[in-house]
Protein backbone atom coordinates (compact mmCIF):
# COMPACT_ATOMS: atom_id res chain seq x y z
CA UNK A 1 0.00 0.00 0.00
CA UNK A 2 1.43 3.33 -0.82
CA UNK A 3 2.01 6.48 1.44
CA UNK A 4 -1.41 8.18 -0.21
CA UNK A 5 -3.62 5.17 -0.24
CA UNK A 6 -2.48 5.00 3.91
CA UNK A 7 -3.40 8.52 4.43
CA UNK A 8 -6.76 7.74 2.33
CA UNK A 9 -7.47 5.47 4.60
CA UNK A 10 -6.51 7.68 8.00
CA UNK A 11 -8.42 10.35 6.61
CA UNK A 12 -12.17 8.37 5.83
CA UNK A 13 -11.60 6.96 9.62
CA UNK A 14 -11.15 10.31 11.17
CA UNK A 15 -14.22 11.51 8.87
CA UNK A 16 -16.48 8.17 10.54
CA UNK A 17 -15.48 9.35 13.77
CA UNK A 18 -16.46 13.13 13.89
CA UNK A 19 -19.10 11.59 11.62
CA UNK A 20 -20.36 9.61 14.40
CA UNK A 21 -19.81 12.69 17.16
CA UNK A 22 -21.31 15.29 14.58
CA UNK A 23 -23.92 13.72 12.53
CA UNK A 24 -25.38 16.02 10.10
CA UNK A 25 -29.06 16.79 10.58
CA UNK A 26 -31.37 14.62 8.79
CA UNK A 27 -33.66 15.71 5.65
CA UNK A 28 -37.13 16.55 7.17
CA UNK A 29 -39.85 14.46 5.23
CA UNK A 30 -43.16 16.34 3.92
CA UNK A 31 -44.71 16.72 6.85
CA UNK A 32 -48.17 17.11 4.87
CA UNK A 33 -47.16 13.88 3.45
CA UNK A 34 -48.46 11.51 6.03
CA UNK A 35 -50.24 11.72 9.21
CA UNK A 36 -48.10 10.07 12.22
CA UNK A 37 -44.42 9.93 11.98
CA UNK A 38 -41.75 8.10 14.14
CA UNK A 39 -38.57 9.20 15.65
CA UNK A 40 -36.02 6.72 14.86
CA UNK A 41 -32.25 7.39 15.49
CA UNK A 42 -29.89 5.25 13.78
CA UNK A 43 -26.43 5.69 13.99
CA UNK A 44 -26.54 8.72 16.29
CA UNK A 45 -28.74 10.29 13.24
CA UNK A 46 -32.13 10.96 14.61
CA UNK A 47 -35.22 11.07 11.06
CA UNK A 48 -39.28 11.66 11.00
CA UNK A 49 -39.78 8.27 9.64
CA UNK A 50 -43.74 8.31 8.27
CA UNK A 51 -46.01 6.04 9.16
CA UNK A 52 -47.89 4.61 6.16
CA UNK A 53 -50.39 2.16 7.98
CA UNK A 54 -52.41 3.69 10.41
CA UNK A 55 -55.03 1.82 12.92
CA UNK A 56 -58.81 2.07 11.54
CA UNK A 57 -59.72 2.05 15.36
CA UNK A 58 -62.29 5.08 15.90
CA UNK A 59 -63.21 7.10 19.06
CA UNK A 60 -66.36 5.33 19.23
CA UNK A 61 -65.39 1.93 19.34
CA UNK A 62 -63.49 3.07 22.68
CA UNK A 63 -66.29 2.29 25.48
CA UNK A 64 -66.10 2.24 29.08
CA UNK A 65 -63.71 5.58 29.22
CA UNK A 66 -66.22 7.77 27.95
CA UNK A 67 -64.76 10.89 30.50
CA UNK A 68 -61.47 10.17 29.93
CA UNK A 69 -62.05 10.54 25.99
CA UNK A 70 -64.61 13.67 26.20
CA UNK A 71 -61.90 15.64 27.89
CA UNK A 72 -59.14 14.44 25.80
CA UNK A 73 -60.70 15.02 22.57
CA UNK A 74 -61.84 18.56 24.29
CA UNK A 75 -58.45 19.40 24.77
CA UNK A 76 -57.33 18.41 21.55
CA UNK A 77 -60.20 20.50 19.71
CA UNK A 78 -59.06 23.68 21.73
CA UNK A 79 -55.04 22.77 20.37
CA UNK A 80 -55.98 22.43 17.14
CA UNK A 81 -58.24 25.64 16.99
CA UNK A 82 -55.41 27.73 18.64
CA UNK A 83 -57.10 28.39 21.93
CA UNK A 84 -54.86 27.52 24.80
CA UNK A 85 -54.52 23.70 25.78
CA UNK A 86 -52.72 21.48 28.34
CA UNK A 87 -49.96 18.56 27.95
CA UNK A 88 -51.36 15.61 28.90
CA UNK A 89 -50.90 12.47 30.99
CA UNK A 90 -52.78 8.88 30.72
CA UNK A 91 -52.01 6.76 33.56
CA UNK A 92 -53.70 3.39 34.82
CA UNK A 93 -54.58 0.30 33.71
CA UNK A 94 -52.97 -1.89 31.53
CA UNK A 95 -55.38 -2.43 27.86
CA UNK A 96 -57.94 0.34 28.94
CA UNK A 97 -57.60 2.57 25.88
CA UNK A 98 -54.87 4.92 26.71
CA UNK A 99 -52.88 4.68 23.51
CA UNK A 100 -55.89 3.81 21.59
CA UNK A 101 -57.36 7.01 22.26
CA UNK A 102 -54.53 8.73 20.65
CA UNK A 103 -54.58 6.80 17.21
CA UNK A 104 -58.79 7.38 17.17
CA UNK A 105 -57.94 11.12 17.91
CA UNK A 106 -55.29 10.91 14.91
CA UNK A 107 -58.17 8.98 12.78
CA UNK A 108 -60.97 11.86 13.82
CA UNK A 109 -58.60 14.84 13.33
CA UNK A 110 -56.06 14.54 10.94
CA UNK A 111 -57.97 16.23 8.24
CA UNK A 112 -57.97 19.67 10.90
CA UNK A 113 -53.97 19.52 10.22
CA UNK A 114 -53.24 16.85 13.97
CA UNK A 115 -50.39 15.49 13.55
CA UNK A 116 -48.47 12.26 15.61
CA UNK A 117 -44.68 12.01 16.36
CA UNK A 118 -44.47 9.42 18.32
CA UNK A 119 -41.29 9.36 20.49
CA UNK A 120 -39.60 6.23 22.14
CA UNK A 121 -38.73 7.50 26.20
CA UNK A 122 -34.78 6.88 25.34
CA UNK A 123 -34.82 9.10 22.59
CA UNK A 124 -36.83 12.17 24.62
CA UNK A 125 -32.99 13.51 24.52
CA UNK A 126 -33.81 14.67 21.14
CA UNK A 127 -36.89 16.60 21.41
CA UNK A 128 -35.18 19.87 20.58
CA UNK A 129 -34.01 18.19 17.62
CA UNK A 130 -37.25 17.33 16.93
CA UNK A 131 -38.88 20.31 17.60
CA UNK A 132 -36.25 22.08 14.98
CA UNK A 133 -37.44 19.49 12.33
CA UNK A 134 -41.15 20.52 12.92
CA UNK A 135 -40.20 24.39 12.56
CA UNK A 136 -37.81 24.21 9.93
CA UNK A 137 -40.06 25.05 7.13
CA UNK A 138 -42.94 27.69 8.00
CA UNK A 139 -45.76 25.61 6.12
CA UNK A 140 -45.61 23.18 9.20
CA UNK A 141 -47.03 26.43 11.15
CA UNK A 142 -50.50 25.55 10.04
CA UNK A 143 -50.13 21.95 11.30
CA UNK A 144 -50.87 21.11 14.93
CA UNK A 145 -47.96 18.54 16.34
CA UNK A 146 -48.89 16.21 18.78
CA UNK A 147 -45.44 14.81 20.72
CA UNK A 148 -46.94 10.84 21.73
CA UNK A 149 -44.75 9.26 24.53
CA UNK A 150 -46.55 5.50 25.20
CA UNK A 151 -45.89 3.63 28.44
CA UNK A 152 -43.42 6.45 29.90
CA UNK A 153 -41.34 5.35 32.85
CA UNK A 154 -38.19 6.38 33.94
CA UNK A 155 -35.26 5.10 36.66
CA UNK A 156 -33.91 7.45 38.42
CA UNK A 157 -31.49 10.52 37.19
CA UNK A 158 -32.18 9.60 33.49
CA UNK A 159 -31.28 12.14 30.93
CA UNK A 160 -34.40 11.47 29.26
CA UNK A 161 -36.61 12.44 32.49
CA UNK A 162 -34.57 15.74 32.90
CA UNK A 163 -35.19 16.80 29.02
CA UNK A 164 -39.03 15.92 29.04
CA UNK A 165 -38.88 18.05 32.24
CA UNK A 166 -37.42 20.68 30.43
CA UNK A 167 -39.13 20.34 27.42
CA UNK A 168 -42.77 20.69 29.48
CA UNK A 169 -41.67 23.77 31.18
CA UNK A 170 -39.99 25.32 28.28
CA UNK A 171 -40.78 26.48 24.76
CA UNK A 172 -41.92 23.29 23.46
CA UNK A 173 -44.75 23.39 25.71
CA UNK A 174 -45.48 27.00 25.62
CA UNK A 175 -49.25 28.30 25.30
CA UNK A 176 -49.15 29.98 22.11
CA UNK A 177 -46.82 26.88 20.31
CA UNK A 178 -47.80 24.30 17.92
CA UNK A 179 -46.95 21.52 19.76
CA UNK A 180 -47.86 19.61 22.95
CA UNK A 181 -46.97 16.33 24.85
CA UNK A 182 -49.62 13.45 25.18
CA UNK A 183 -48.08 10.48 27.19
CA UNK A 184 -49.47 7.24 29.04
CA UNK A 185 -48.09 5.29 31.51
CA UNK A 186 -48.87 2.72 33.82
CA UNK A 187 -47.12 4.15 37.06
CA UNK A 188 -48.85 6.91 38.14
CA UNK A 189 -45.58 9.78 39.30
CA UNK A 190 -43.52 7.82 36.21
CA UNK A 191 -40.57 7.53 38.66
CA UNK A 192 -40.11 4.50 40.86
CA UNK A 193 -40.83 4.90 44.83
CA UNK A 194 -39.27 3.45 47.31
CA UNK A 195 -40.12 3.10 51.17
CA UNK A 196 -37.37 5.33 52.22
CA UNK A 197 -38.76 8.14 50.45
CA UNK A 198 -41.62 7.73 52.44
CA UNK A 199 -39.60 7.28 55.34
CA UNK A 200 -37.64 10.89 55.15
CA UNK A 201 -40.87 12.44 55.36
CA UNK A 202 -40.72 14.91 58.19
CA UNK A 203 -43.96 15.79 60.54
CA UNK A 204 -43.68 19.95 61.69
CA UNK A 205 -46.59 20.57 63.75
CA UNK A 206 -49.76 19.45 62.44
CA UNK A 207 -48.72 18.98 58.91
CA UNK A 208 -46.70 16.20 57.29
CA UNK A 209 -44.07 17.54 54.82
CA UNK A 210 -43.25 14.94 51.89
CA UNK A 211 -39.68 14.44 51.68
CA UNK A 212 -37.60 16.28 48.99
CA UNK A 213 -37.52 13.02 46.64
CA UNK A 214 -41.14 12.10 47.28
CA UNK A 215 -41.48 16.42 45.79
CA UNK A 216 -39.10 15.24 42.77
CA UNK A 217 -41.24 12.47 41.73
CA UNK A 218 -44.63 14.16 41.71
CA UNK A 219 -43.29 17.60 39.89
CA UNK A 220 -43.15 15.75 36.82
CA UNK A 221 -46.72 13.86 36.64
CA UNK A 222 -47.89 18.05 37.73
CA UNK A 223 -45.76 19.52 34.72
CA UNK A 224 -49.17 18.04 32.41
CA UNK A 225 -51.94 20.38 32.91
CA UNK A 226 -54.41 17.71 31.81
CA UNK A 227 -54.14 14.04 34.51
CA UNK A 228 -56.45 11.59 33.63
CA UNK A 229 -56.35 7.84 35.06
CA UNK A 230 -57.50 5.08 33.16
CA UNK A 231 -59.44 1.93 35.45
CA UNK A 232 -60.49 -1.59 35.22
CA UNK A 233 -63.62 -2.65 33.58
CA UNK A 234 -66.63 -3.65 35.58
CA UNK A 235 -68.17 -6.89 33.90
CA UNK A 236 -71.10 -5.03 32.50
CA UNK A 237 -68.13 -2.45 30.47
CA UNK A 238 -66.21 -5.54 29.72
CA UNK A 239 -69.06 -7.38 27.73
CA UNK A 240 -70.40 -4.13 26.30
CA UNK A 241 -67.35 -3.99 24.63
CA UNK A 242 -67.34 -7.70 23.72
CA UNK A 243 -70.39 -7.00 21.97
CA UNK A 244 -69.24 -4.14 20.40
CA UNK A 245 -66.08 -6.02 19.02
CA UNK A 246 -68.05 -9.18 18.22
CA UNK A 247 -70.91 -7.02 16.03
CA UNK A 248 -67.62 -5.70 13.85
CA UNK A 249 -66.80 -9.17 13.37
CA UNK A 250 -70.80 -9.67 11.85
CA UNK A 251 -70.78 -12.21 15.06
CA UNK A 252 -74.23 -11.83 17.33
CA UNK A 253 -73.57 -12.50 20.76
CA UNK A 254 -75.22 -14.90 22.79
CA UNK A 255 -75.54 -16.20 26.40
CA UNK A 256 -72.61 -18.83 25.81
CA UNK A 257 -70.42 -16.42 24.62
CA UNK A 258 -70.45 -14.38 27.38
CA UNK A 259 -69.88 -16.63 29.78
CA UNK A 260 -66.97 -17.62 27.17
CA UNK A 261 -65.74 -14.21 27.76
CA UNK A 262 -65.88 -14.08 31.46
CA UNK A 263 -63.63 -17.08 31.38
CA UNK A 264 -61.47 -15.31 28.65
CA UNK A 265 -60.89 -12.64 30.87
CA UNK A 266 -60.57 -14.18 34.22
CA UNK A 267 -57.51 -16.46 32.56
CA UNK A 268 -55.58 -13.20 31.70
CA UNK A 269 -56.68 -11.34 34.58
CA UNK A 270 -58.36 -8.44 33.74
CA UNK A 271 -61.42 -7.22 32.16
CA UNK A 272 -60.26 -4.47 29.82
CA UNK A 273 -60.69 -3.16 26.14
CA UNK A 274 -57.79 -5.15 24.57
CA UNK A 275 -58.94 -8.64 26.38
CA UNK A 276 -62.95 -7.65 24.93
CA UNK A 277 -61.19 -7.60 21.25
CA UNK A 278 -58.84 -9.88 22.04
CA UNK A 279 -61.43 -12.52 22.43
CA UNK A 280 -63.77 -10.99 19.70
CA UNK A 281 -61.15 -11.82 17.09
CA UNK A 282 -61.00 -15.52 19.21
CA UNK A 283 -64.26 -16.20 18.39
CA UNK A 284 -64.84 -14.75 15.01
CA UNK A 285 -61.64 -16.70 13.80
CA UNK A 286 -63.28 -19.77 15.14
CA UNK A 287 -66.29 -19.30 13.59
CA UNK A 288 -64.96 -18.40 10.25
CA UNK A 289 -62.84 -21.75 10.18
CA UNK A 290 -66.28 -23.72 10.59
């Protein structure tokens, strides 16, 4: 090998490396292109990567939450006519519509210019990144951006926690903006508690004072204006929604199918929306081989 083809080569691995330290910004897809994108980072290179299939599901086949989804789709209406509107935060039970209700709101408003970026929690690091992609052409002013974080929890002192915490008290959240953060989770403060929070608690006079961590925890649940929790099914919400799912299906439901259901649901359980079409699609694939 010669002296130039050495330096060649010395010279394309120094370019990988600040490469890989200084990625150049990724081309911004038409954003009036498609309706939900993705954030996907590859190779320390962070795209909008569309989303070309999109769920059919609709806001009224989600029963059983019927508060939960008048005030979300309230506060969506208000973001999306430029009146002012709140972040918000779906917490509760597993498979009781939280991130349904956000691809039926995508399905019901993405003609008024909603749009979806959903955003996995390790790669909340990015959201001023993301945010620049959104504003870097002044078309996307018109749109409405919805930031979707699904089952958000966090371990302690993650960078991700301390940049969504930014992010919701900082200009990506502001009033006036064109986009806002809808996220679910399971845990209710999206931090993990542990007894001796509880236990540095401190009792002056009267009043209990919550220790300093126990304060930490909650200030990020309180950053979303809009809290919603998401519960169990009764039986009588469960089998609504087993008829509902069963009627898509063209299957009529009968007294032996709801009993079927009871035992469906009692095996993996729970009674909630995703067991009622879980065992909707059971029976209608059943029926459909006979």
């Amino acid at each position: 090998m010669s002296l130039n083809n050495e330096a060649l080569v010395a010279l394309q691995k120094i370019a990988a490396v600040l490469e890989a330290q200084f990625p150049l910004p990724a081309a911004v897809p038409d954003l009036f292109a498609a309706y939900a994108f993705r954030w996907l980072v590859q190779r320390g290179v962070g795209r909008l990567e569309p989303v070309i299939h999109l769920s059919p599901l609709q806001l009224d086949d989600l029963l059983g939450i019927d508060r939960q989804k008048t005030e979300v789709e309230r506060n969506t209406r208000q973001f999306l006519r430029r009146l002012p509107a709140n972040n918000v935060l779906l917490t509760g039970a597993r498979g009781t519509g939280k991130s349904s209700l956000m691809r039926a709101l995508l399905n019901r408003y993405a003609a008024d210019g909603l749009r979806i970026i959903e955003v996995q929690r390790d790669h909340l690091i990015d959201l001023p990144d993301i945010l620049q992609a959104i504003r870097s052409d002044e078309r996307y002013a018109a749109l409405r951006f919805i930031i979707f974080c699904d089952d958000l929890t966090f371990s302690d002192e993650e960078p991700a926690y301390k940049a969504l915490k930014t992010a919701l008290d900082g200009s990506l959240a502001a009033p006036d903006g064109n986009v806002l953060i809808y996220a679910t989770s399971n845990r209710r403060h999206l931090l993990p508690e542990y007894m001796q929070d509880n236990i540095a608690a401190q009792m002056v006079g009267d009043e209990l004072h919550p220790s300093e961590a126990i304060e930490e925890k909650i200030s990020l649940s309180e950053r979303f204006g809009l809290w919603l929790a998401f519960y169990p099914f009764t039986q009588d919400e469960y089998l609504a929604a087993v008829k509902h799912w069963l009627e898509k299906y063209n299957v009529a439901i009968n007294e032996e199918m709801r009993v079927e259901a009871c035992a469906f649901a009692t095996q993996r359980g729970s009674r909630s929306g995703r067991v009622a079409v879980q065992f909707a699609r059971d029976v209608a694939g059943r029926l459909s081989l006979k």
